[in-house]
C-alpha atoms as a PDB file:
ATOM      1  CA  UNK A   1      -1.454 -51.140  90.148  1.00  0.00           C
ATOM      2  CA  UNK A   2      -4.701 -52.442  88.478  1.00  0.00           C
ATOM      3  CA  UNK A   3      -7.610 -53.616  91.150  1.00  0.00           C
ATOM      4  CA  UNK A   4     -10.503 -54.721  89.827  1.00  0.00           C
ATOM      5  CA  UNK A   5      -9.968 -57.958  87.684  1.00  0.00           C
ATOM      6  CA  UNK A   6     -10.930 -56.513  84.616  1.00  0.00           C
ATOM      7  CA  UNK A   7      -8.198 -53.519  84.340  1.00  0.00           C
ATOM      8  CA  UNK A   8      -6.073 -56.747  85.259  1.00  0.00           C
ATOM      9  CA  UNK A   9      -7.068 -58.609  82.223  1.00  0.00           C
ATOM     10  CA  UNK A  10      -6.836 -54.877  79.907  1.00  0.00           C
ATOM     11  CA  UNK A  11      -3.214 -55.027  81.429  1.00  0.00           C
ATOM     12  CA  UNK A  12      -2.277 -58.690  80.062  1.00  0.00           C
ATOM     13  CA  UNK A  13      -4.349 -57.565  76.902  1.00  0.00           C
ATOM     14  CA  UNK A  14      -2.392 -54.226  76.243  1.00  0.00           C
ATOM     15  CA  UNK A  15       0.627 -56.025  76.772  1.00  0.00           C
ATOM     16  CA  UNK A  16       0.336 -58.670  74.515  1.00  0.00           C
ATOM     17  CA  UNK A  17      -0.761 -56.224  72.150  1.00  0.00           C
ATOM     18  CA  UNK A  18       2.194 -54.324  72.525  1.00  0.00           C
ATOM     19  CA  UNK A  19       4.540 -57.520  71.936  1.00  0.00           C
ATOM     20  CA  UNK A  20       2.880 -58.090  68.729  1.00  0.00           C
ATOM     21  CA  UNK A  21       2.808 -54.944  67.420  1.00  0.00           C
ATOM     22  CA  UNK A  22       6.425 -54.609  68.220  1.00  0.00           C
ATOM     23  CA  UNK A  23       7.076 -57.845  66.317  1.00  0.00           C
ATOM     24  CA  UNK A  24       5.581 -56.625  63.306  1.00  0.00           C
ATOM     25  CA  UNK A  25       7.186 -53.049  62.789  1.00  0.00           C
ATOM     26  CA  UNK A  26      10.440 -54.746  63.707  1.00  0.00           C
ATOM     27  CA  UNK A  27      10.242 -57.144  60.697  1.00  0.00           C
ATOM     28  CA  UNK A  28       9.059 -54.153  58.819  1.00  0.00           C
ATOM     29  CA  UNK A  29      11.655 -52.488  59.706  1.00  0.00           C
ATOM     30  CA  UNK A  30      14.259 -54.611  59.185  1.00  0.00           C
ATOM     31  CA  UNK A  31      13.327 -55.444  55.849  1.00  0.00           C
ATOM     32  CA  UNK A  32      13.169 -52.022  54.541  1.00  0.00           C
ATOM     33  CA  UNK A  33      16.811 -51.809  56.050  1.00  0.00           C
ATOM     34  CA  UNK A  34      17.787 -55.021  54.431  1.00  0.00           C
ATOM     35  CA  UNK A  35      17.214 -53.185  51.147  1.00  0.00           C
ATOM     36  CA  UNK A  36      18.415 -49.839  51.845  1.00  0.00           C
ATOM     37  CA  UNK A  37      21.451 -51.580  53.046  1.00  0.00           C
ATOM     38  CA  UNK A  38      21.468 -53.489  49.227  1.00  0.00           C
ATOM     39  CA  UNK A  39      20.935 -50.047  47.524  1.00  0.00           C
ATOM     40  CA  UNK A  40      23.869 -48.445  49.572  1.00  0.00           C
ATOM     41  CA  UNK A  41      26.483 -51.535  48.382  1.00  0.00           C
ATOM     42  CA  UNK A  42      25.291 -50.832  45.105  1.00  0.00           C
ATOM     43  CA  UNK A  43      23.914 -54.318  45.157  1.00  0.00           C
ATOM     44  CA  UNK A  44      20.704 -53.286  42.729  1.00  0.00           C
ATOM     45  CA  UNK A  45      19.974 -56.766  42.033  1.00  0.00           C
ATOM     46  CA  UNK A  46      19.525 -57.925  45.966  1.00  0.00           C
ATOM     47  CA  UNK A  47      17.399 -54.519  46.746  1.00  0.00           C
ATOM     48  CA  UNK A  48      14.705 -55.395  43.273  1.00  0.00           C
ATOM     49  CA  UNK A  49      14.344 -59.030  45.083  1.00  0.00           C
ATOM     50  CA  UNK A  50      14.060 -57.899  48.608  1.00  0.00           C
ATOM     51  CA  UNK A  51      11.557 -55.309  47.663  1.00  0.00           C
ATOM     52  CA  UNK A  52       8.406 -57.063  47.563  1.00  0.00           C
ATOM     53  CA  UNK A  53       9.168 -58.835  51.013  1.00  0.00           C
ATOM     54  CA  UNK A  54       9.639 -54.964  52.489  1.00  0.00           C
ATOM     55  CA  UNK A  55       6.309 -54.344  50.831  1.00  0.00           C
ATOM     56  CA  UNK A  56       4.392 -57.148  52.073  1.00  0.00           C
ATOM     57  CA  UNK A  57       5.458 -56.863  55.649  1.00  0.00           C
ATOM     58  CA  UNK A  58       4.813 -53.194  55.558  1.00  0.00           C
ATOM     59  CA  UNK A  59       0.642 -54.009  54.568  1.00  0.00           C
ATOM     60  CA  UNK A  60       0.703 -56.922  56.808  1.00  0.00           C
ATOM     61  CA  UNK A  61       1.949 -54.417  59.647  1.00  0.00           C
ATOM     62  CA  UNK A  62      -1.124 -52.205  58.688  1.00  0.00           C
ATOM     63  CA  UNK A  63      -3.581 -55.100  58.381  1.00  0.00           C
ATOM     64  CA  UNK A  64      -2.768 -56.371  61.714  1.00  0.00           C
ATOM     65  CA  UNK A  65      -2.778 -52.941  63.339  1.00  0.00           C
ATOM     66  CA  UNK A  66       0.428 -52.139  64.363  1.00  0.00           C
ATOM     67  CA  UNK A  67       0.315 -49.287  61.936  1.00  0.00           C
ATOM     68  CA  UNK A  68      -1.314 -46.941  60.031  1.00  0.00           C
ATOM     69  CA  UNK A  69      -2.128 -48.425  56.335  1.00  0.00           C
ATOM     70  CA  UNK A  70      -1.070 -44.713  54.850  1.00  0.00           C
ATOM     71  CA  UNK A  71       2.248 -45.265  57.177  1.00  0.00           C
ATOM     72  CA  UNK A  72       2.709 -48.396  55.067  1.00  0.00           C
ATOM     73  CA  UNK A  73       2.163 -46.672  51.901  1.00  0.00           C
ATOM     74  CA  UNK A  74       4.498 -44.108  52.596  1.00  0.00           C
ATOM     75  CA  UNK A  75       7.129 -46.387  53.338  1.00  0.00           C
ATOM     76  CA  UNK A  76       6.786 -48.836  50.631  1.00  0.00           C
ATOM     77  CA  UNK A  77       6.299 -45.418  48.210  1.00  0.00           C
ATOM     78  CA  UNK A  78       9.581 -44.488  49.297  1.00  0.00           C
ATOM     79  CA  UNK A  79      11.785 -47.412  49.010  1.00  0.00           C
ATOM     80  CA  UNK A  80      10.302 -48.565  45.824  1.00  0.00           C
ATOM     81  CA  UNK A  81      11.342 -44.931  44.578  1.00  0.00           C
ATOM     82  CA  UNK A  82      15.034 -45.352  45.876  1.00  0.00           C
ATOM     83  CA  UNK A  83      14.993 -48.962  44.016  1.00  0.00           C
ATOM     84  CA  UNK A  84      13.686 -47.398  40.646  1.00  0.00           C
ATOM     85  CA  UNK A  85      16.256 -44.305  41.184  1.00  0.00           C
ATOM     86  CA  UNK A  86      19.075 -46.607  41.654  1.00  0.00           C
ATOM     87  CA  UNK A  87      17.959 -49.051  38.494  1.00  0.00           C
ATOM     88  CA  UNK A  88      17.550 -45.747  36.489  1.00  0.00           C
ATOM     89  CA  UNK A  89      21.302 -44.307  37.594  1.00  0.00           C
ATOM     90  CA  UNK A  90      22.347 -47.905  36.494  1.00  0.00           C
ATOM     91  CA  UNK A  91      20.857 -47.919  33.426  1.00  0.00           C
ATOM     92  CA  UNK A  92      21.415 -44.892  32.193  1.00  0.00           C
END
């Protein structure tokens, strides 16, 4: 356990930290589900207007630090793929 009174406060610091980055990927996370979960019903339409929620909580998850920005990229890169894919099989 922490001593002096600063590695005390670096301990309430870190862990407040760690609540909010939690709270961010989580959202992140469970919007990019929310339209995986739309693509797998087939439900194209519900997956195209859940998209750009996925892809602003992704950037707003890298703005704030909780991660990387290319992490963000690379997830919004790959839903918005699986979205197009599906619209294409659709379509075509």
């Amino acid at each position: 356990m922490a001593h002096t009174r600063s590695a005390k406060k670096r301990i309430r610091q870190a862990e407040k930290r760690r609540l909010l980055n939690r709270y961010h990927i989580s959202r992140m996370k469970t919007a990019i589900k929310r339209v995986e979960e739309a693509l797998k019903n087939k439900d194209i339409e519900t997956a195209e207007k859940l998209l750009p929620l996925a892809q602003k909580l992704a950037y707003r998850a890298a703005a704030k630090g909780a991660i990387h920005k290319n992490e963000a990229a690379r997830r919004v890169s790959r839903i918005a793929r699986k979205v197009s894919a599906a619209k294409k099989s659709v379509s075509a």
